[in-house]
N, C-alpha and C. Protein backbone atom coordinates (compact mmCIF):
# COMPACT_ATOMS: atom_id res chain seq x y z
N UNK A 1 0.85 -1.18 0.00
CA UNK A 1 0.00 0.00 0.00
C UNK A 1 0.89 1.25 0.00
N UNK A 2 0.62 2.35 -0.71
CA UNK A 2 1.20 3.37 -0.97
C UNK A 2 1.08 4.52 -0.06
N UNK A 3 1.75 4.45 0.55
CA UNK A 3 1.20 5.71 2.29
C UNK A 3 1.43 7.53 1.78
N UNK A 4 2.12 7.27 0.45
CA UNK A 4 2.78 9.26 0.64
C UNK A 4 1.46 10.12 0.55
N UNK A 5 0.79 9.51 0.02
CA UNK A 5 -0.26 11.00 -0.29
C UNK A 5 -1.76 10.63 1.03
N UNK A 6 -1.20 9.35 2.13
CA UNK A 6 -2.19 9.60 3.13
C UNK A 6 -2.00 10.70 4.35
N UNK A 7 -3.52 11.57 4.23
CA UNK A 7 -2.65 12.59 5.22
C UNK A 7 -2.11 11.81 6.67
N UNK A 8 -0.93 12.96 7.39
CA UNK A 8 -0.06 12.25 8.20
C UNK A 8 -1.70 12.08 9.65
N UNK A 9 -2.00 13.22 9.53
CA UNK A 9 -3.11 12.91 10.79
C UNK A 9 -3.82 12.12 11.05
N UNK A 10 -3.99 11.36 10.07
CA UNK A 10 -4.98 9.91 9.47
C UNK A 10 -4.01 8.98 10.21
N UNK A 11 -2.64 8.85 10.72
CA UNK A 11 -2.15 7.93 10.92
C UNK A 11 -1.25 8.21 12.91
N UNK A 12 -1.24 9.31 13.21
CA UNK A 12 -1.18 9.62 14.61
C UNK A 12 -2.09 10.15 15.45
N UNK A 13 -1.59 10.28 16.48
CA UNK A 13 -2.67 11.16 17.44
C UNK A 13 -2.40 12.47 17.41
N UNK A 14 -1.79 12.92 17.30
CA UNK A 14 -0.68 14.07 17.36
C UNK A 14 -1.53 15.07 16.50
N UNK A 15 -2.02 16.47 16.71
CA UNK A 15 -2.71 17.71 16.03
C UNK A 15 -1.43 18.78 16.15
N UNK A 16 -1.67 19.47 15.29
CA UNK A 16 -0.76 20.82 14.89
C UNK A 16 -1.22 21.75 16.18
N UNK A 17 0.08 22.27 16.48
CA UNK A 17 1.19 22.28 16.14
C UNK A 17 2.19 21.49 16.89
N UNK A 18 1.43 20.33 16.91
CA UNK A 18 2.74 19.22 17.50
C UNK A 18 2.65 18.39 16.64
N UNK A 19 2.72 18.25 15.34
CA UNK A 19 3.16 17.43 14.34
C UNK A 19 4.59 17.28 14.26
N UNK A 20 5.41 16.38 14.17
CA UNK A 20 6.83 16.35 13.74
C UNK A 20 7.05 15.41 12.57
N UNK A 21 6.13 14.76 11.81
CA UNK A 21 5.76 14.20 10.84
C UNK A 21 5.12 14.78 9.77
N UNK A 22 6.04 14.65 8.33
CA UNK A 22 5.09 14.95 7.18
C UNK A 22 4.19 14.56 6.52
N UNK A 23 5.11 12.84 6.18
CA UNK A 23 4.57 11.79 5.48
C UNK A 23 5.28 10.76 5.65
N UNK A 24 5.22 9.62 5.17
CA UNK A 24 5.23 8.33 5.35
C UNK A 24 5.53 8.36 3.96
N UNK A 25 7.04 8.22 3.87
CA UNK A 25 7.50 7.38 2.64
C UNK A 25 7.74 6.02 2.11
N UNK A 26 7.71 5.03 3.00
CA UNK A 26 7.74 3.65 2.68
C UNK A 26 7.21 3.39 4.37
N UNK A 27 6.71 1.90 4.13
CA UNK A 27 6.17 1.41 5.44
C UNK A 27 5.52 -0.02 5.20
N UNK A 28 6.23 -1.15 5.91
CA UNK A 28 5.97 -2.75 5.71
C UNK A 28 6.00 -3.28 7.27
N UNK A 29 5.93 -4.40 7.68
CA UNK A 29 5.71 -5.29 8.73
C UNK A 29 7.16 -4.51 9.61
N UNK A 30 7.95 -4.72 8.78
CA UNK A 30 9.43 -4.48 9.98
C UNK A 30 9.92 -2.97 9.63
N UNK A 31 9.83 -2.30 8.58
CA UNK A 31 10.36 -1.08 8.32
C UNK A 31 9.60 -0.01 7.72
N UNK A 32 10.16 1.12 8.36
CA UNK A 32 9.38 2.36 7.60
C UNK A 32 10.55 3.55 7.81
N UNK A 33 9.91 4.61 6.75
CA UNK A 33 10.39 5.77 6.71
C UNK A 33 10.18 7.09 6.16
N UNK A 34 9.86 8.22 7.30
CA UNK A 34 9.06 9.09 7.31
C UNK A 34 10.18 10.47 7.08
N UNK A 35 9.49 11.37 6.16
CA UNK A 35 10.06 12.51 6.11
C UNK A 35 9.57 13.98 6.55
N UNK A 36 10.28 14.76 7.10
CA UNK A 36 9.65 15.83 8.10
C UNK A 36 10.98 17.13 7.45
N UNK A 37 10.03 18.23 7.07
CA UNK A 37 11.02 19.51 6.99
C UNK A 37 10.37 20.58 8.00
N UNK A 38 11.72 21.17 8.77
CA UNK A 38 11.91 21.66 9.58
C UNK A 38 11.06 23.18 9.07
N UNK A 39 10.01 23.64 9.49
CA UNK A 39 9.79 25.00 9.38
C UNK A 39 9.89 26.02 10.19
N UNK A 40 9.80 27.57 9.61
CA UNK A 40 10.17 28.70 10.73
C UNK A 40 9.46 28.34 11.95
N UNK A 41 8.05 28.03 12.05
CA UNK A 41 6.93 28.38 13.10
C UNK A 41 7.30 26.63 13.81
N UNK A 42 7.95 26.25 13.57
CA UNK A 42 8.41 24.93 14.48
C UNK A 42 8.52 25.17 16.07
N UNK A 43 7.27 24.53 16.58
CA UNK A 43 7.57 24.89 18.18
C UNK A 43 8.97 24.38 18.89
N UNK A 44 9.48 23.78 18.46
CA UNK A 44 10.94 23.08 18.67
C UNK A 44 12.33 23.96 18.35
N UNK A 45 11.63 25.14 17.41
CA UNK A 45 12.98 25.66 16.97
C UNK A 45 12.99 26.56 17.41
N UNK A 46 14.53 27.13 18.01
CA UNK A 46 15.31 28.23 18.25
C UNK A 46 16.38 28.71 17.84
N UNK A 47 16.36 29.49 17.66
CA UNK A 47 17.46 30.29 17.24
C UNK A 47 18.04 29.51 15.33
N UNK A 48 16.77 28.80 15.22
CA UNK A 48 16.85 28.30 13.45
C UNK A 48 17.35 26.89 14.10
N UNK A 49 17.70 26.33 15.04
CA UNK A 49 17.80 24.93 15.20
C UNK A 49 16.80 24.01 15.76
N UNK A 50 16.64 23.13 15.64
CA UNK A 50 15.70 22.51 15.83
C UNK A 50 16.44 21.58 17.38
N UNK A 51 15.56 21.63 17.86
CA UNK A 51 16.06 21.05 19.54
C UNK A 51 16.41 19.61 19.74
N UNK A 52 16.91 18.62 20.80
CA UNK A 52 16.64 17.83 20.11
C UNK A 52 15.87 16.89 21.30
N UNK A 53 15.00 17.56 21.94
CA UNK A 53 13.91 17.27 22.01
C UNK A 53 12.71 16.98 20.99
N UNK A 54 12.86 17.74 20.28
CA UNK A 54 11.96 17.65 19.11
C UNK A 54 12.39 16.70 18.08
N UNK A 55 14.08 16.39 18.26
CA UNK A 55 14.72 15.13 17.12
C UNK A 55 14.08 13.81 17.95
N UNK A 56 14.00 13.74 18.86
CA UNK A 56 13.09 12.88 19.73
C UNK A 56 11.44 12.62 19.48
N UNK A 57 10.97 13.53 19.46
CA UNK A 57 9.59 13.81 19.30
C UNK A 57 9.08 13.36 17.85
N UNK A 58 10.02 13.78 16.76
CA UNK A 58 10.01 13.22 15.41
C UNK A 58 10.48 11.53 15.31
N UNK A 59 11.40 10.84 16.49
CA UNK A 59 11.39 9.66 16.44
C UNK A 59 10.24 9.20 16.72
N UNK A 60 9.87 9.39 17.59
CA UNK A 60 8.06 9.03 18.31
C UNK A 60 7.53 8.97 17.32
N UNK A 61 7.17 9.75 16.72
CA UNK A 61 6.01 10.06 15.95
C UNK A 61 6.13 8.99 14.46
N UNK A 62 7.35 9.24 14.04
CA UNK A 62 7.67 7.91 13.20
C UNK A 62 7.49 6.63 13.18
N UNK A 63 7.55 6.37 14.75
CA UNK A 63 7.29 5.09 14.92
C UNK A 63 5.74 4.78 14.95
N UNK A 64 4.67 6.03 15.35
CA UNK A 64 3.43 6.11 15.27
C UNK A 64 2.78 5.70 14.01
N UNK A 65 3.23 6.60 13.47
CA UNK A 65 3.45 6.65 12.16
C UNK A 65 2.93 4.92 11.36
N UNK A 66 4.52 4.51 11.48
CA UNK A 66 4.61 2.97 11.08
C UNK A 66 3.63 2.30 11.76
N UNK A 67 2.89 2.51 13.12
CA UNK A 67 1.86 1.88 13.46
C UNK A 67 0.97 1.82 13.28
N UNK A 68 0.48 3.08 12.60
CA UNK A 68 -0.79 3.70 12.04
C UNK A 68 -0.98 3.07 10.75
N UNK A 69 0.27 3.02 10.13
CA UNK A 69 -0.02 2.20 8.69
C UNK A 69 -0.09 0.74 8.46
N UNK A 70 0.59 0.29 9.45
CA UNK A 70 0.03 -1.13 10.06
C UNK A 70 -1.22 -1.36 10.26
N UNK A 71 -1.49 -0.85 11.23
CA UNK A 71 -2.88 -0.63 11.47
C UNK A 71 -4.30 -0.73 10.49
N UNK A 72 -3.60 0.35 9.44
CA UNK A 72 -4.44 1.05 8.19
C UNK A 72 -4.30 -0.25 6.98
N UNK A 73 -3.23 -1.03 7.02
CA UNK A 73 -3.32 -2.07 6.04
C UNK A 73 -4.11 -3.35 6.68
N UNK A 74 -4.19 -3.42 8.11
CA UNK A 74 -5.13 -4.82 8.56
C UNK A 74 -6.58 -3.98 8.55
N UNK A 75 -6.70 -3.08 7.93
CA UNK A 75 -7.88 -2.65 8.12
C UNK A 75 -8.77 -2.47 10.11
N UNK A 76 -7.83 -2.37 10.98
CA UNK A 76 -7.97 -1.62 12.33
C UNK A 76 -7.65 -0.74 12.65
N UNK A 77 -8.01 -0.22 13.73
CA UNK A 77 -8.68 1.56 13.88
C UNK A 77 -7.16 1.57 14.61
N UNK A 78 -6.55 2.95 14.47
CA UNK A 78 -5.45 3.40 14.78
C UNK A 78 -5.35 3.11 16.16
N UNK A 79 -3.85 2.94 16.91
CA UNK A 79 -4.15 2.59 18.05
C UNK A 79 -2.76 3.95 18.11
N UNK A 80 -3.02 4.08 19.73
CA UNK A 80 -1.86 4.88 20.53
C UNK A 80 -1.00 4.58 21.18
N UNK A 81 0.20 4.89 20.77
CA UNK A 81 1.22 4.50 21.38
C UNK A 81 1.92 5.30 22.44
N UNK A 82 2.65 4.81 23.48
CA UNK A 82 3.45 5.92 24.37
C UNK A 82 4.39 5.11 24.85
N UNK A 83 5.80 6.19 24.70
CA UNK A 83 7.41 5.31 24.67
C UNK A 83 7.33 5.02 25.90
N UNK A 84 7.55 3.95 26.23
CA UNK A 84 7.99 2.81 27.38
C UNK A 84 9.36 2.68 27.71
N UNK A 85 10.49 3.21 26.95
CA UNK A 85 11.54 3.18 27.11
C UNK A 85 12.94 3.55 26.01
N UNK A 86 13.22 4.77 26.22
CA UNK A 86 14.46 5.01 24.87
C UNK A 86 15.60 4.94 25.61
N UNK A 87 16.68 4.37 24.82
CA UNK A 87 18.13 3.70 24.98
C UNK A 87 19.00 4.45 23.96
N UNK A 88 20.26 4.23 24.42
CA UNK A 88 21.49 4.56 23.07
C UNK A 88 21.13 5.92 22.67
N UNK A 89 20.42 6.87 23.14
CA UNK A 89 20.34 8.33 22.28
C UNK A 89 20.90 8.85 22.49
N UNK A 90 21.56 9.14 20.61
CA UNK A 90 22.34 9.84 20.67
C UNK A 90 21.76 11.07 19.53
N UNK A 91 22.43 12.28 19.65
CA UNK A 91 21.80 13.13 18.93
C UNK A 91 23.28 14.10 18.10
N UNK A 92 23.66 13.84 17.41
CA UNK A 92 25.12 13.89 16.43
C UNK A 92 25.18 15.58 16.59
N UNK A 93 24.00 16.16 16.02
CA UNK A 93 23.88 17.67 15.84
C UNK A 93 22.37 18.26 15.64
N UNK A 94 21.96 19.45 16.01
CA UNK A 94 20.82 19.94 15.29
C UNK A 94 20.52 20.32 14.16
N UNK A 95 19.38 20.01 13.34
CA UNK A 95 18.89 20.24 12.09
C UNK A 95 18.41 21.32 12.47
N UNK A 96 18.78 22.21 11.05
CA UNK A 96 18.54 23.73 10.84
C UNK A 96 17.18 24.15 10.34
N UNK A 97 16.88 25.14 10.13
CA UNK A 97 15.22 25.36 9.84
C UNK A 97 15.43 24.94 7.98
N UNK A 98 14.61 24.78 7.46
CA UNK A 98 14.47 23.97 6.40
C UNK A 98 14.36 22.58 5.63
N UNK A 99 15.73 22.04 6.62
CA UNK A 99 16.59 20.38 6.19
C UNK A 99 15.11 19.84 6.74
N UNK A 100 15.62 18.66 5.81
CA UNK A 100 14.67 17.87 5.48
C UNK A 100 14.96 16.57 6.47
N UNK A 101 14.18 16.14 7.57
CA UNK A 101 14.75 15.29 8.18
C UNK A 101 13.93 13.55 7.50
N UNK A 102 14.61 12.23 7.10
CA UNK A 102 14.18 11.10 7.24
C UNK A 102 14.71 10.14 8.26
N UNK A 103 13.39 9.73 8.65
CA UNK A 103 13.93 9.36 9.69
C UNK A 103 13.37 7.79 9.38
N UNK A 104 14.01 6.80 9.49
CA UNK A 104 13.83 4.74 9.71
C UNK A 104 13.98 4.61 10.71
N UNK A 105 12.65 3.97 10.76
CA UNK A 105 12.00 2.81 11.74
C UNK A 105 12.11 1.05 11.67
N UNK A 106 13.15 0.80 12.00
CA UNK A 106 13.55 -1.02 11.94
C UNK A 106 13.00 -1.40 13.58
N UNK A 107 11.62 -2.23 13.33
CA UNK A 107 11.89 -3.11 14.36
C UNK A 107 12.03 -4.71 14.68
N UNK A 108 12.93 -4.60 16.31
CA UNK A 108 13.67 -5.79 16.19
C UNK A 108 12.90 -6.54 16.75
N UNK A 109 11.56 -6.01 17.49
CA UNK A 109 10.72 -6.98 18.08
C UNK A 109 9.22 -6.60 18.64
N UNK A 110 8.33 -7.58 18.36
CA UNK A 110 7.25 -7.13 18.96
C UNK A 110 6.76 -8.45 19.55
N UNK A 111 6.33 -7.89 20.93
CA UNK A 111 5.81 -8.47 21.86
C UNK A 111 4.47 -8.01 22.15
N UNK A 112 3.60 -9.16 22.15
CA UNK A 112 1.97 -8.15 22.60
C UNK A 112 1.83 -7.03 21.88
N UNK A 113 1.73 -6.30 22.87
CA UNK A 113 1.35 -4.60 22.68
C UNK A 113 2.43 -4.21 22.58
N UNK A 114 3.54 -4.74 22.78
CA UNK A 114 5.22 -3.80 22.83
C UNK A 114 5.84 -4.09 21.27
N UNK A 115 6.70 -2.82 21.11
CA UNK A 115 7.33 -3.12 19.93
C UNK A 115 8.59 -2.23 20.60
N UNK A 116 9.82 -3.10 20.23
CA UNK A 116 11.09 -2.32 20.50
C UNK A 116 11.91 -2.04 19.07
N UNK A 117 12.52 -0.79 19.12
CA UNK A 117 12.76 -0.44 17.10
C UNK A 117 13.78 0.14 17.41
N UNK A 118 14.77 0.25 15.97
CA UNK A 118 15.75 1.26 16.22
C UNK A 118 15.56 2.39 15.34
N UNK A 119 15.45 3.60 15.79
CA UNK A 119 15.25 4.62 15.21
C UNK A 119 16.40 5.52 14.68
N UNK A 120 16.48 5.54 13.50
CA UNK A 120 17.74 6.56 13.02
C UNK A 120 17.39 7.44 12.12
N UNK A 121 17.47 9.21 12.36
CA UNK A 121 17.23 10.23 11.46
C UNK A 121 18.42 10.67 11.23
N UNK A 122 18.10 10.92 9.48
CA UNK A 122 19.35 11.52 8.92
C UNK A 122 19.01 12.44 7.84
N UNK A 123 19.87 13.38 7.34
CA UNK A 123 19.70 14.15 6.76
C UNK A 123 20.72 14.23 5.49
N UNK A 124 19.98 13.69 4.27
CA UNK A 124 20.39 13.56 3.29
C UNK A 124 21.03 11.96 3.87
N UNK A 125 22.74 11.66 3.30
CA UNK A 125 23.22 10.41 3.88
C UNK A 125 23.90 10.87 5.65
N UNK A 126 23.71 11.97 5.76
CA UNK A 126 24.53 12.00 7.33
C UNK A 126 23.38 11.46 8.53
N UNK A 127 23.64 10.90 9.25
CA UNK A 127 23.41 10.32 10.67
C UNK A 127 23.15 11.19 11.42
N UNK A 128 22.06 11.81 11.99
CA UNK A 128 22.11 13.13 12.84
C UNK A 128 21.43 12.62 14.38
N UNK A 129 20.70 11.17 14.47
CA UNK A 129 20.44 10.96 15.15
C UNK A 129 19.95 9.27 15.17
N UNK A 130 20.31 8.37 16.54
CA UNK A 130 20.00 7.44 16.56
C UNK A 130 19.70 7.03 18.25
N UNK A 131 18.41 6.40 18.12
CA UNK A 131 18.15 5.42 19.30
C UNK A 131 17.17 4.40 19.42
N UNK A 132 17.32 3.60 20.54
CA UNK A 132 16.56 2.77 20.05
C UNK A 132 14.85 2.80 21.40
N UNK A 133 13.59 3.14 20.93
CA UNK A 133 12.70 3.09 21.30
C UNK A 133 12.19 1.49 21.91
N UNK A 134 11.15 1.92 23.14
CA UNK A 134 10.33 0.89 22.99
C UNK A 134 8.93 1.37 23.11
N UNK A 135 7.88 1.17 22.66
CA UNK A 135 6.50 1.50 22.41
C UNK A 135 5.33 1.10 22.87
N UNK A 136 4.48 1.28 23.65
CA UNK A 136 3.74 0.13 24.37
C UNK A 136 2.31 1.11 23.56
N UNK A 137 1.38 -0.11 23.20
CA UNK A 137 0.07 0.47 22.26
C UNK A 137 -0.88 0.27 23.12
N UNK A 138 -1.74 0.84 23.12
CA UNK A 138 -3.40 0.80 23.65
C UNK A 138 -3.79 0.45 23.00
N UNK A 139 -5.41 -0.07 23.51
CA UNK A 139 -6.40 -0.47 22.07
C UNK A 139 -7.54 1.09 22.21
């Protein structure tokens, strides 16, 4: 199923202006990957950088993301997720107002309601950020 032209709200919980998600560029059982550009009115950004709280917040949401389209291909109603546990974060540098962040979603496991993934955003081929989430879903 082809996710780019589903809107992103159709697939999180998340309303403006706490979106950190654009779209959903690819998305299957184990992998996905979502692209997000940084704008002026970004509640995350200061001083033209983007925080990296918010490089965080765009991991979240990615992984939502990939759940939502999961979700959207078994034909069940979106469920909500909330991180249960992030590891290994590391955050290389801040993305500037404009850059285009993609960020992949690999996960290594799902249990029940849990899914543990490794999340890595990068910009263009550089590495700007990696960790690894765990996700616990509601129904």
């Amino acid at each position: 199923m082809d996710f780019k032209d589903v809107p992103i709200t159709d697939l999180i919980p998340q309303r403006p202006p706490f979106v950190m998600v654009d779209r959903i560029v690819s998305c299957d059982e184990t992998d996905a990957v979502a692209e997000f550009t940084i704008r002026e009115d970004n509640i995350f950004l200061d001083d033209m950088l983007f925080s990296p709280a918010g490089i965080i917040e765009n991991m979240a949401q990615s992984c939502a993301a990939r759940m939502g389209c999961i979700s959207m291909m078994g034909n069940e109603s979106i469920k909500i997720g909330y991180i249960g546990d992030i590891r290994n974060c590391t955050v290389y540098r801040q993305p500037r107002q404009g850059e285009v962040l993609s960020t992949h979603v690999h996960v290594m496991e799902e249990v029940f309601n849990l899914t543990l993934a490794e999340v890595t955003t990068r910009i263009g081929d550089e590495v700007i950020a990696e960790a690894r989430m765990k996700i616990a879903l509601t129904d």
